[in-house]
C-alpha atoms as a PDB file:
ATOM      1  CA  UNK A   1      -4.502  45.601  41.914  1.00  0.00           C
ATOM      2  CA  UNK A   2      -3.223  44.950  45.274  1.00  0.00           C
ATOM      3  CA  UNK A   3       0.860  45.520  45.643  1.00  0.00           C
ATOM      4  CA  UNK A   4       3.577  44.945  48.422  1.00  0.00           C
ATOM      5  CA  UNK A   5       6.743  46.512  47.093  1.00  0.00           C
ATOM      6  CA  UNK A   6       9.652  46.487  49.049  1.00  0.00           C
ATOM      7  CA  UNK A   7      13.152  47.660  48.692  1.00  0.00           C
ATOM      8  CA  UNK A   8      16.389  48.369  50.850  1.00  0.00           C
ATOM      9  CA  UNK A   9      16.788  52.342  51.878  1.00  0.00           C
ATOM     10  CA  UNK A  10      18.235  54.081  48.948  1.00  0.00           C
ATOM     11  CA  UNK A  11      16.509  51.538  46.231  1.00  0.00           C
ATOM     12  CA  UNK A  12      14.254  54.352  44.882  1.00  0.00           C
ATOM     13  CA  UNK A  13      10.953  52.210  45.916  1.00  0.00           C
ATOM     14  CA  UNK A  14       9.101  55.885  47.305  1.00  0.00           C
ATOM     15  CA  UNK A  15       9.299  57.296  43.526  1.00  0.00           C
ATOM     16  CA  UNK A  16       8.600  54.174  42.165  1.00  0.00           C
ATOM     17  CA  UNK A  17       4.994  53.894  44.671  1.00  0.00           C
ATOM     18  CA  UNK A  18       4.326  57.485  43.696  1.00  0.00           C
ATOM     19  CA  UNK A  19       4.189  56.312  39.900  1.00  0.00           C
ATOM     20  CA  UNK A  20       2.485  53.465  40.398  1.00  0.00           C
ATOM     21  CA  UNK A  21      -0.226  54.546  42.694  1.00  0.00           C
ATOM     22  CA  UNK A  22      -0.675  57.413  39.953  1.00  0.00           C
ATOM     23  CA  UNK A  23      -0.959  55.199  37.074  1.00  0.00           C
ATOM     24  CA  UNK A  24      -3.246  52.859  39.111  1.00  0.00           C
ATOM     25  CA  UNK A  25      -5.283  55.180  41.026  1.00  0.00           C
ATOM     26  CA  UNK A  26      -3.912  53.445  44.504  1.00  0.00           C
ATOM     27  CA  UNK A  27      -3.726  54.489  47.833  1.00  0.00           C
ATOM     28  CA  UNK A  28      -0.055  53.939  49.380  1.00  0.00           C
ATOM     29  CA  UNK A  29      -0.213  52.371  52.713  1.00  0.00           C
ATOM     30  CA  UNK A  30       2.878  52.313  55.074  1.00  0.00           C
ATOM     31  CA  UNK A  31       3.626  51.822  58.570  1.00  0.00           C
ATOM     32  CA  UNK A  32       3.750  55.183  59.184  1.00  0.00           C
ATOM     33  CA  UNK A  33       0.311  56.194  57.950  1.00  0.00           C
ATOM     34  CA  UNK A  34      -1.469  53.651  60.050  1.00  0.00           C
ATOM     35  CA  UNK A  35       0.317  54.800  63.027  1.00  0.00           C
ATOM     36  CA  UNK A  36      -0.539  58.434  62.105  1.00  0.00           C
ATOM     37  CA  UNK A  37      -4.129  57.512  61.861  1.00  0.00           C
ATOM     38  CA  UNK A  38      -4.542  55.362  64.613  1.00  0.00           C
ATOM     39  CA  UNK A  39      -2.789  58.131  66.835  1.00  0.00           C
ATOM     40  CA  UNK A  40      -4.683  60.923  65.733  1.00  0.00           C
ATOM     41  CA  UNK A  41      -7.716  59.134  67.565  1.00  0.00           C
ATOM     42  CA  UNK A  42      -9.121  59.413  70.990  1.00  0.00           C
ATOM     43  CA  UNK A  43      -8.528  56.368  73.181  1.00  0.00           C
ATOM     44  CA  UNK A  44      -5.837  53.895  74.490  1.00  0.00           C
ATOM     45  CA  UNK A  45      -4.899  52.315  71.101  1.00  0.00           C
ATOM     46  CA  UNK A  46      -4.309  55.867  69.781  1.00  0.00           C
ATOM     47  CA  UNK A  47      -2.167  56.619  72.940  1.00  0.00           C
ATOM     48  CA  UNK A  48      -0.014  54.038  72.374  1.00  0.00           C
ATOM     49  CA  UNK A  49       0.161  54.697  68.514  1.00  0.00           C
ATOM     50  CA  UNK A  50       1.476  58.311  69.682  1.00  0.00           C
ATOM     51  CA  UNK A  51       3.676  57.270  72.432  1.00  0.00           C
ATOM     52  CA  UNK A  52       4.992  54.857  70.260  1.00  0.00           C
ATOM     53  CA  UNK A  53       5.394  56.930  67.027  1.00  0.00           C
ATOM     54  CA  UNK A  54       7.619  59.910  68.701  1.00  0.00           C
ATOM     55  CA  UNK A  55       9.562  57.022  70.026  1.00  0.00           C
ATOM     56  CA  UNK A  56      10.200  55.657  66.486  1.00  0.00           C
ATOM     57  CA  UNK A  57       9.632  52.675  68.213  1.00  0.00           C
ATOM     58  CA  UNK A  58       6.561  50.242  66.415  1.00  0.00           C
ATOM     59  CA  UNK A  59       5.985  46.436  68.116  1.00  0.00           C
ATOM     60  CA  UNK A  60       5.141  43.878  66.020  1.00  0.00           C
ATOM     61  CA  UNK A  61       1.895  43.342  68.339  1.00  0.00           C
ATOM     62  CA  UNK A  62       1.386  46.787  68.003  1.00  0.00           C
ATOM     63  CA  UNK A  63       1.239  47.830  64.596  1.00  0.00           C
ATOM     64  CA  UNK A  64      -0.925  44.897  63.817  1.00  0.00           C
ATOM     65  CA  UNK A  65      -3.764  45.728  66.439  1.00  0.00           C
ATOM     66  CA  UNK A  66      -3.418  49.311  64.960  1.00  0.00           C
ATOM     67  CA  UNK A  67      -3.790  47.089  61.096  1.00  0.00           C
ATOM     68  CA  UNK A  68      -6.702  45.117  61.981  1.00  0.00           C
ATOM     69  CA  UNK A  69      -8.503  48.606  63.692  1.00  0.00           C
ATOM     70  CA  UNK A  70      -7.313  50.717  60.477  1.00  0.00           C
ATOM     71  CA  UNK A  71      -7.471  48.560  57.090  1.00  0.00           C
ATOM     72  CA  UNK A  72     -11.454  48.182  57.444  1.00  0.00           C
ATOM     73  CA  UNK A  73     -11.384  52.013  57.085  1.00  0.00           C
ATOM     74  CA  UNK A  74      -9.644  52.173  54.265  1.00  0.00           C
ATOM     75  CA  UNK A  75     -11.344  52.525  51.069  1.00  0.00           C
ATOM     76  CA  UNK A  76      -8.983  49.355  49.530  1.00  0.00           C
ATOM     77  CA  UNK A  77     -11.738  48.681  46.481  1.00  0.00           C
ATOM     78  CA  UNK A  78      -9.615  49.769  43.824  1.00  0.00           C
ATOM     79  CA  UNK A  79      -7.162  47.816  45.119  1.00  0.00           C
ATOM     80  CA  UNK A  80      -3.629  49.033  47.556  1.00  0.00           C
ATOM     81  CA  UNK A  81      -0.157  49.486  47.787  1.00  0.00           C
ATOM     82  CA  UNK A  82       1.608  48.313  50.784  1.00  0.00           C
ATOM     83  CA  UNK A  83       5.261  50.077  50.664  1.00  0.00           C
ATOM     84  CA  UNK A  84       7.906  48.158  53.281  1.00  0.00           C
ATOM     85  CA  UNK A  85       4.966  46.311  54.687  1.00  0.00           C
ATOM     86  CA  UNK A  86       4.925  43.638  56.281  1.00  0.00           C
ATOM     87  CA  UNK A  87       8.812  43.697  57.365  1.00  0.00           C
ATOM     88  CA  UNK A  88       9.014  40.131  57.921  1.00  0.00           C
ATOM     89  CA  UNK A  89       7.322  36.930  57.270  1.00  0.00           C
ATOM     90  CA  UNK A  90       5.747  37.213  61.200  1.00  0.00           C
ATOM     91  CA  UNK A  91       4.047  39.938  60.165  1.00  0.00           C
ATOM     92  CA  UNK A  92       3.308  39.031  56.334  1.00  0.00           C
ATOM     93  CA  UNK A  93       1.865  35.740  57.957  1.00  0.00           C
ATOM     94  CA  UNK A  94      -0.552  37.910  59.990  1.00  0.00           C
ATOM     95  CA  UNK A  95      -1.134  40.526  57.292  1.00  0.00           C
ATOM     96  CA  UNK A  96      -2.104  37.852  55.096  1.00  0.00           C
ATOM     97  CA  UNK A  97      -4.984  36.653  56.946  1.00  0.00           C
ATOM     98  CA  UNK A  98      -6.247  40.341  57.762  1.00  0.00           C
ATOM     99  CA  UNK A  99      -6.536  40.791  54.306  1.00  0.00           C
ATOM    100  CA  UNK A 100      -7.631  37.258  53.080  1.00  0.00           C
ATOM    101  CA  UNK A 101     -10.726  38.501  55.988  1.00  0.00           C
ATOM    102  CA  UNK A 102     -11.697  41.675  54.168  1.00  0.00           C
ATOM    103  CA  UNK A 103     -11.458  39.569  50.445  1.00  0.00           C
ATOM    104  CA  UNK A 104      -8.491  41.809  49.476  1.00  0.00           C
ATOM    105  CA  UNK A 105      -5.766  39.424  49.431  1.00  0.00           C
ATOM    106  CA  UNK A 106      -2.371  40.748  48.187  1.00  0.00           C
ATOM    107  CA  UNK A 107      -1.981  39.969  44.329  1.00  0.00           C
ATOM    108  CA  UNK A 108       1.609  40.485  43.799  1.00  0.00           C
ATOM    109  CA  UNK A 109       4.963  41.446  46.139  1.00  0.00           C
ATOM    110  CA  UNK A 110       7.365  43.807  44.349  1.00  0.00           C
ATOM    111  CA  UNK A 111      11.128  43.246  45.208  1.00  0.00           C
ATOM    112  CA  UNK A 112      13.731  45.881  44.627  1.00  0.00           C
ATOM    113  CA  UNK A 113      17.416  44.683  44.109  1.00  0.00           C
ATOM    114  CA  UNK A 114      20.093  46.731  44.244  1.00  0.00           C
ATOM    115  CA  UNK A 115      24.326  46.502  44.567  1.00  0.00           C
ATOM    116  CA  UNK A 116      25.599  47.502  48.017  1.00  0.00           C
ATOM    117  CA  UNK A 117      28.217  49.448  46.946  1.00  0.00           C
ATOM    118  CA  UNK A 118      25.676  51.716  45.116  1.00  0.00           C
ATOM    119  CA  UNK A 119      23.344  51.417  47.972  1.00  0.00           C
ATOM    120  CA  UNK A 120      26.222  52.781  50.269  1.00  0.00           C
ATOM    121  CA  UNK A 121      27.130  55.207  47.799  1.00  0.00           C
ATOM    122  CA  UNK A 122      23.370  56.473  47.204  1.00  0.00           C
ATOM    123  CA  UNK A 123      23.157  56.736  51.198  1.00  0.00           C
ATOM    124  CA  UNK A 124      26.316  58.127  52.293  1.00  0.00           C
ATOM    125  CA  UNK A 125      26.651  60.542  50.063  1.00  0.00           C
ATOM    126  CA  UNK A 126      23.260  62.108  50.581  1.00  0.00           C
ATOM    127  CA  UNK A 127      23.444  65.723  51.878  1.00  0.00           C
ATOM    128  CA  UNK A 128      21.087  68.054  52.111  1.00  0.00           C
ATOM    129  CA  UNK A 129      21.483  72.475  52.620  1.00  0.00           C
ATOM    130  CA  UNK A 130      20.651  73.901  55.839  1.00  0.00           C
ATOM    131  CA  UNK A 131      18.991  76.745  54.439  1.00  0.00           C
ATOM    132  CA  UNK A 132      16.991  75.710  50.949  1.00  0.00           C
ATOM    133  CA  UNK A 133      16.375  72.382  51.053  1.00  0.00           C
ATOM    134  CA  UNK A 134      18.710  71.489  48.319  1.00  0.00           C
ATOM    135  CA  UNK A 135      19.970  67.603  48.068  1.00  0.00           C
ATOM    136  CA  UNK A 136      23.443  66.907  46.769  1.00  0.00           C
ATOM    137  CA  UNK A 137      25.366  63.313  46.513  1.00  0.00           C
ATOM    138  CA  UNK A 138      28.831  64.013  47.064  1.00  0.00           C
ATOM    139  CA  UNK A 139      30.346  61.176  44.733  1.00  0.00           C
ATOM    140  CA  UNK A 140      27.690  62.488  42.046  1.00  0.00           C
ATOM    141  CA  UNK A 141      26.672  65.739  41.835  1.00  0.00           C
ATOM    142  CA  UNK A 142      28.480  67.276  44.986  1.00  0.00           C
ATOM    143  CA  UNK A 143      27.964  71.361  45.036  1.00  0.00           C
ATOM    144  CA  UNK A 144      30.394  73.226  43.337  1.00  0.00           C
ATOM    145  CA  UNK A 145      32.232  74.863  46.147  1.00  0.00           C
ATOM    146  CA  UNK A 146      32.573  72.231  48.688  1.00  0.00           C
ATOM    147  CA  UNK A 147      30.841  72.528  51.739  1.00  0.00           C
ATOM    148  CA  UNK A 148      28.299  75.444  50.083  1.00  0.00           C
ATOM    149  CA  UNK A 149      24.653  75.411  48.484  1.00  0.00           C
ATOM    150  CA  UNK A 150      24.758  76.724  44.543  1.00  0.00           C
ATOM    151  CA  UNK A 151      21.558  77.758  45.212  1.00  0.00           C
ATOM    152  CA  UNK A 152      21.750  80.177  47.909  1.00  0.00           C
ATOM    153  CA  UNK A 153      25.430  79.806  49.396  1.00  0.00           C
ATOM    154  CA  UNK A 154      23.894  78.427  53.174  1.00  0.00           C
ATOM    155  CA  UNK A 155      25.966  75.777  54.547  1.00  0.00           C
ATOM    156  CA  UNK A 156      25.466  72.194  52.900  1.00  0.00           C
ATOM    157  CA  UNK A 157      26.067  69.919  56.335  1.00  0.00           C
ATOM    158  CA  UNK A 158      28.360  66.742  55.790  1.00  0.00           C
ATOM    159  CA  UNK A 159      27.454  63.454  57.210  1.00  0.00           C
ATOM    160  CA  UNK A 160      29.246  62.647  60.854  1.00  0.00           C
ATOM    161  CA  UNK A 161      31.874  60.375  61.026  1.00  0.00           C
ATOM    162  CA  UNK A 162      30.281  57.566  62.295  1.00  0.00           C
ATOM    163  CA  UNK A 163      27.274  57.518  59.836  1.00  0.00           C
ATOM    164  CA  UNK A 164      28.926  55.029  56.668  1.00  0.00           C
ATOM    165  CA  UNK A 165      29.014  52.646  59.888  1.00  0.00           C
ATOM    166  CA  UNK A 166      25.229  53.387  60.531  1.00  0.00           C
ATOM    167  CA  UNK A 167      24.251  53.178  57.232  1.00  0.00           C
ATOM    168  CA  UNK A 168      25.978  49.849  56.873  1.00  0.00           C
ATOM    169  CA  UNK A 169      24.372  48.299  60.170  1.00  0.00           C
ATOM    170  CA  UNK A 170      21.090  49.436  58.899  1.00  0.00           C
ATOM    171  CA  UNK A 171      21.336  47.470  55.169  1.00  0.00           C
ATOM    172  CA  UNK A 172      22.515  44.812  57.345  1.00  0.00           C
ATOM    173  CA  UNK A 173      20.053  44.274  59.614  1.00  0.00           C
ATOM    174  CA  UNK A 174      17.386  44.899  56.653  1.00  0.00           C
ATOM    175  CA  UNK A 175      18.578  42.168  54.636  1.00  0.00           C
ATOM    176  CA  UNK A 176      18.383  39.849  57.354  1.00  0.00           C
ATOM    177  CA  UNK A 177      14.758  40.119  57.650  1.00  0.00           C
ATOM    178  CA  UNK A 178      14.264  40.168  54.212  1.00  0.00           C
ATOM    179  CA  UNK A 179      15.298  36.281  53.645  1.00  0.00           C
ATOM    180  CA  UNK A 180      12.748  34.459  55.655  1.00  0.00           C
ATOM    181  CA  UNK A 181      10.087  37.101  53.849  1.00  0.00           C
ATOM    182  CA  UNK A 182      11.270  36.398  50.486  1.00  0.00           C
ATOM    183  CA  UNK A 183      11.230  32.757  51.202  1.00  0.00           C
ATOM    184  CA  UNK A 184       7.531  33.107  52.545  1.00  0.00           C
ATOM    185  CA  UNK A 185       6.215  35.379  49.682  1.00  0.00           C
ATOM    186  CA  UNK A 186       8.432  32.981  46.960  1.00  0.00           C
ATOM    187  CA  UNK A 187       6.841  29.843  48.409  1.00  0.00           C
ATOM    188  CA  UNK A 188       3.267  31.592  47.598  1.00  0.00           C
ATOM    189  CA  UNK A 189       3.947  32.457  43.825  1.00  0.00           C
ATOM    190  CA  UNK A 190       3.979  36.171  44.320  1.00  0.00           C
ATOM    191  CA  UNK A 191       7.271  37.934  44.552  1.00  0.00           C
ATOM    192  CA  UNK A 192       9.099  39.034  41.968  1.00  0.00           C
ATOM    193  CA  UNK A 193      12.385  40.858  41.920  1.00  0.00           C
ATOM    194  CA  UNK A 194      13.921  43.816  40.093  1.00  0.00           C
ATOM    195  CA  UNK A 195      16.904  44.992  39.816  1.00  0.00           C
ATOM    196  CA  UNK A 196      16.794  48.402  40.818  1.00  0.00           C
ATOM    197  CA  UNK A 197      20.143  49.872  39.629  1.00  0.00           C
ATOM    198  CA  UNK A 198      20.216  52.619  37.503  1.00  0.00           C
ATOM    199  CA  UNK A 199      17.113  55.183  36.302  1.00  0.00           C
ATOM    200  CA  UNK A 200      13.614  54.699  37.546  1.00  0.00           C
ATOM    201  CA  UNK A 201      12.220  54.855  34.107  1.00  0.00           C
ATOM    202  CA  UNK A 202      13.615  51.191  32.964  1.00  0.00           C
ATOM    203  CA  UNK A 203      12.944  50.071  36.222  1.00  0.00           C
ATOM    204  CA  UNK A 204       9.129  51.831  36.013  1.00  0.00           C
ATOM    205  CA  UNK A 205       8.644  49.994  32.656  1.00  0.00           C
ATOM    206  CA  UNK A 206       9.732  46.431  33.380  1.00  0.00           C
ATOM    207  CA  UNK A 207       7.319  46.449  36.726  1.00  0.00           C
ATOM    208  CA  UNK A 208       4.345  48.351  34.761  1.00  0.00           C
ATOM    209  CA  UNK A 209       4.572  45.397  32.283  1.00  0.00           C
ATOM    210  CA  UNK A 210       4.689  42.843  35.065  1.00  0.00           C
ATOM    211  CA  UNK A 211       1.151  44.689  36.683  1.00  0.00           C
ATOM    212  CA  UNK A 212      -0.794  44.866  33.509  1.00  0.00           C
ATOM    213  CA  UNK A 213      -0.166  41.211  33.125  1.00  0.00           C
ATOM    214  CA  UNK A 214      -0.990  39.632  36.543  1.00  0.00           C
ATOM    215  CA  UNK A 215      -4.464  39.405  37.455  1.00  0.00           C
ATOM    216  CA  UNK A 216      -6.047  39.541  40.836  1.00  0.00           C
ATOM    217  CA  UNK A 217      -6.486  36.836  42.863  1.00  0.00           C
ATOM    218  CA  UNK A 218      -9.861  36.685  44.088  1.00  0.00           C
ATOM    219  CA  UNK A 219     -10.538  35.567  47.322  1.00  0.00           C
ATOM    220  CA  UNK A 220     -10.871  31.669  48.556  1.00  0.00           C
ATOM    221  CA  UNK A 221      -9.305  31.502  45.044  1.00  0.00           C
ATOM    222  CA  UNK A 222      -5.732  29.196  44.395  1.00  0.00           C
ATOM    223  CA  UNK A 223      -2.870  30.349  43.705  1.00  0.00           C
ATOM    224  CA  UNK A 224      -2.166  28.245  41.464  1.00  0.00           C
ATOM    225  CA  UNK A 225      -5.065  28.590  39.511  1.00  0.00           C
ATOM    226  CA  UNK A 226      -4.073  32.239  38.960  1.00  0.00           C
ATOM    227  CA  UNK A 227      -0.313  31.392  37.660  1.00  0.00           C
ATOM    228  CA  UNK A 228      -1.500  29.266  34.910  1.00  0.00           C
ATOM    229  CA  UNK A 229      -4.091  31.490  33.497  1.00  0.00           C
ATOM    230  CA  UNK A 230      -1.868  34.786  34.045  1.00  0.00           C
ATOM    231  CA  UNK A 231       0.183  35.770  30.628  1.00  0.00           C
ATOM    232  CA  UNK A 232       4.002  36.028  31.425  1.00  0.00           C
ATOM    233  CA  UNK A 233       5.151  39.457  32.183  1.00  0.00           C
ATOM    234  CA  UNK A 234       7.766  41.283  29.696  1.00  0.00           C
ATOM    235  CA  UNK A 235      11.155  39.715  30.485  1.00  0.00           C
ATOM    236  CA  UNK A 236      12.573  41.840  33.160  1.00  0.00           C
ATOM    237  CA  UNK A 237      16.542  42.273  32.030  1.00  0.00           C
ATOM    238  CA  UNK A 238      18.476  44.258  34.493  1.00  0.00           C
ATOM    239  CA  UNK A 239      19.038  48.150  33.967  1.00  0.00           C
ATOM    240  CA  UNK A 240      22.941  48.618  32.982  1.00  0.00           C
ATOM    241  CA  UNK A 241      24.051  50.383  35.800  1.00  0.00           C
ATOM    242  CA  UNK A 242      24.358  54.204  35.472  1.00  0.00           C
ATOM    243  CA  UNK A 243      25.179  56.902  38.095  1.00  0.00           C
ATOM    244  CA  UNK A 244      23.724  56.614  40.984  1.00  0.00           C
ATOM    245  CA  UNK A 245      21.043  58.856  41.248  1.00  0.00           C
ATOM    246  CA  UNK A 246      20.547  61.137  44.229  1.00  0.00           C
ATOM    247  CA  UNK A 247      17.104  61.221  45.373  1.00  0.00           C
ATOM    248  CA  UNK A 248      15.961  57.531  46.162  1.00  0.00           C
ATOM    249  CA  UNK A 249      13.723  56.721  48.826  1.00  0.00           C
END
């Protein structure tokens, strides 16, 4: 099976590709593990991967040189799981024909909905101990002493001031891309949306359901073709929404 899923920050989408590339035996393929590659090799293209990786600063034109050098590595016949890839329908224009090239075309694009109130919530309350590691959300399950780790006592650091506005620019600018790529995937029969509020395991159900029933689209083959033979997937009812829960990706 060959997935896109994408989701805002804080939807929960990086332990929601961790159980699906378990239960399909899937390697997860992000922007940052092409880069990585790429940049780990000798030559200009891996220069530039590097230079632009510490930067945190990928070009369009960039990361899809470093695609079209890295996907014929990858061992894809079992099928793939793209994870916020492409990030807009530029790229997923591009990406499409890299992967229409290599006869893996992408099967099915996973959306993740969620509230932006919870998304805000999930995001700014995030905090994490200096010493152990140990995440908190401070409107769910804040430490018991304020400002202290119940694990070892170290100093759990708030979030500065100025970071609710970051958070909020960030979800902003995200969903803007996110409309024309909808559109683009939605216009090709393949997306299909989620609400992602609430547990993962409701959420890890309803999309399991909607894999086992879509088959793969085999290349040169119609879309089309594939919608009317495909049984419907399991009615996908929105989670009712529970705390929000402090480790999504």
């Amino acid at each position: 099976m060959r997935i896109v899923l994408l989701g805002p920050p804080g939807s929960g989408k990086g332990e929601l590709a961790e159980r699906i590339a378990a239960a399909y035996d899937l390697p997860i393929i992000t922007q940052a593990s092409i880069v990585d590659a790429v940049a780990a090799e000798p030559g200009e293209l891996g220069r530039l991967a590097a230079e632009a990786r510490d930067a945190s600063r990928v070009s369009d034109e960039l990361l899809m040189a470093l695609l079209r050098i890295q996907l014929p590595k990858l061992d894809l016949e079992r099928g793939y799981l793209l994870v916020d890839m492409p990030r807009d329908s530029g790229q997923a224009d591009v990406l499409d024909a890299m992967l229409n090239d290599l006869g893996k075309p992408i099967d099915l694009v996973i959306k993740l909905d969620v509230d932006m109130d919870e998304l805000m919530e999930r995001l700014v309350g995030r905090v994490q101990c200096d010493s152990c590691g140990a995440e908190y959300n401070l409107y769910v399950n804040p430490p018991l002493v304020e400002g202290v780790c119940d694990e070892c006592g170290a100093r759990v650091r708030r979030r500065p001031p100025d970071y609710e506005e970051t958070i909020s620019n960030r979800l902003r600018v995200y969903e803007g891309q996110m409309g024309p790529l909808l559109q683009y995937y939605g216009q090709a029969g393949k997306l299909h949306r989620f609400d992602a509020t609430g547990e993962i395991e409701p959420l890890w159900q309803q999309v399991k359901a909607l894999i086992d029933a879509t088959p793969s689209v085999e290349p040169g083959e119609s879309e089309s073709a594939v919608e009317t033979s495909a049984p419907k997937a399991a009615a996908r009812k929105p989670a009712p929404k529970q705390a929000a829960a402090t480790e999504k990706a």
